[in-house]
Protein backbone atom coordinates (compact mmCIF):
# COMPACT_ATOMS: atom_id res chain seq x y z
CA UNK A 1 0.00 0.00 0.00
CA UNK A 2 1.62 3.52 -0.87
CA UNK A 3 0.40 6.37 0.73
CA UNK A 4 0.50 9.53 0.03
CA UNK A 5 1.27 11.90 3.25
CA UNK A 6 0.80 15.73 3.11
CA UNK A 7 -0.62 19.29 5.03
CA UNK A 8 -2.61 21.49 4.09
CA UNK A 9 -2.24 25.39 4.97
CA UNK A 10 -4.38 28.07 6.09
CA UNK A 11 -4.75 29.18 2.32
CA UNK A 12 -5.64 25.52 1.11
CA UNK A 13 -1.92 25.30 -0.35
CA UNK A 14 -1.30 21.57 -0.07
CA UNK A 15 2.55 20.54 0.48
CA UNK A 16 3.30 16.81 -0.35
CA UNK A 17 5.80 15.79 2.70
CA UNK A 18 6.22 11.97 2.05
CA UNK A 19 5.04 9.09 -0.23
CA UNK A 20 5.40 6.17 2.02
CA UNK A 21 5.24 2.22 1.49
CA UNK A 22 3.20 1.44 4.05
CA UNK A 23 3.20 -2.80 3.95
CA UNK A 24 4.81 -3.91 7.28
CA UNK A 25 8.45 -5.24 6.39
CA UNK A 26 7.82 -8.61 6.78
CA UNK A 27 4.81 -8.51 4.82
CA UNK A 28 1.81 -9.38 7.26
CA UNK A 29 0.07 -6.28 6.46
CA UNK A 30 -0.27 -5.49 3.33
CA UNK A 31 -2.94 -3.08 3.12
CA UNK A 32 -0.77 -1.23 5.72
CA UNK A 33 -3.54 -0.44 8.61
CA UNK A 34 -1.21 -0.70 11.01
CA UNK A 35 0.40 1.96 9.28
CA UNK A 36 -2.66 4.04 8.40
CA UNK A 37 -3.90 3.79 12.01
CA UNK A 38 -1.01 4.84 13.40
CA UNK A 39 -0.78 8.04 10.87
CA UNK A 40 -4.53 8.16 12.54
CA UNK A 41 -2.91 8.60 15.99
CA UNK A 42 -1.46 12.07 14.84
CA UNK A 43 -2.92 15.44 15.78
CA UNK A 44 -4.96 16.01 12.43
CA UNK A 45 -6.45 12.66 12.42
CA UNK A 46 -5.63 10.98 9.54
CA UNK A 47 -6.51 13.88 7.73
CA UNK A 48 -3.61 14.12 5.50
CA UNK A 49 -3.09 11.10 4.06
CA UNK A 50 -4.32 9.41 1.66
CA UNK A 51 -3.85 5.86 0.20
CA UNK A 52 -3.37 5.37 -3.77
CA UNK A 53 -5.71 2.89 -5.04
CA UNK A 54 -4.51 0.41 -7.27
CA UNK A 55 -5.16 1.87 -10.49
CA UNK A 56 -3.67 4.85 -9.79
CA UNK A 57 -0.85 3.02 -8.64
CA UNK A 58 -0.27 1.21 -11.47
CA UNK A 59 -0.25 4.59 -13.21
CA UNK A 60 2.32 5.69 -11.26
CA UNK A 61 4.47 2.59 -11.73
CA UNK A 62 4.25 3.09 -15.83
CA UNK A 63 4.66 7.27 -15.52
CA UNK A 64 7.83 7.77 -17.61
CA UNK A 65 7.91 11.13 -16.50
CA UNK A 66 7.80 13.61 -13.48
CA UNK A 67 4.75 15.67 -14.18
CA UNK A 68 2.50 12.75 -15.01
CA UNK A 69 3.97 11.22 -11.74
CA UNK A 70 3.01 14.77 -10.04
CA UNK A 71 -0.64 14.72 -11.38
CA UNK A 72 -1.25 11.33 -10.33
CA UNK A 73 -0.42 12.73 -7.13
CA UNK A 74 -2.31 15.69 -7.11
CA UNK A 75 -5.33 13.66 -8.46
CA UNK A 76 -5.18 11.02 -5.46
CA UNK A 77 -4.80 14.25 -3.13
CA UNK A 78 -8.12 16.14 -4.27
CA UNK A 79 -9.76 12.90 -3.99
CA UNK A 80 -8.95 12.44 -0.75
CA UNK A 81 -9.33 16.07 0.31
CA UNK A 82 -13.26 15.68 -1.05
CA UNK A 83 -13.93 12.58 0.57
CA UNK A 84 -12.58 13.79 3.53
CA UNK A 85 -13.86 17.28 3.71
CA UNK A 86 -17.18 17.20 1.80
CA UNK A 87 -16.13 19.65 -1.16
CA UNK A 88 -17.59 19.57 -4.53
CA UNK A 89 -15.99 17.35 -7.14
């Protein structure tokens, strides 16, 4: 499971801090909960992070460039920030 880990500002300027492989090292949890409830633990909740479903994952594995790699990114992120906020689509 890759996740993507970010803030968000006062101004709604997001800032991508990390994209993090989540699966436990040995391999036991590979959807990464442990992981994503943990990240849960933190002061905003959760709230910024979001998981890249597999689709867009594969995406990502077959970018051959950095700005499809950084809309990818920015697409998962919106999604995420909608679900998680209520905004319009």
């Amino acid at each position: 499971m890759l996740v993507v880990d970010y803030d968000v500002d006062a101004d709604g300027l997001v800032e991508l801090v990390a994209l993090i492989n989540a699966v436990d090292e040995d391999g036991s949890d590979p959807q990464g909960e442990a992981w994503l409830c943990w990240r849960r633990s933190h002061e905003d909740g959760g709230m910024g992070c979001a998981p890249v479903p597999p689709g867009e994952l594969a995406r990502m594995e077959a970018a051959d460039d950095p700005e499809t790699l950084r809309a990818i990114v920015e697409r998962v992120v919106l999604a995420d920030r909608r679900t998680k906020v209520g905004a319009a689509p």
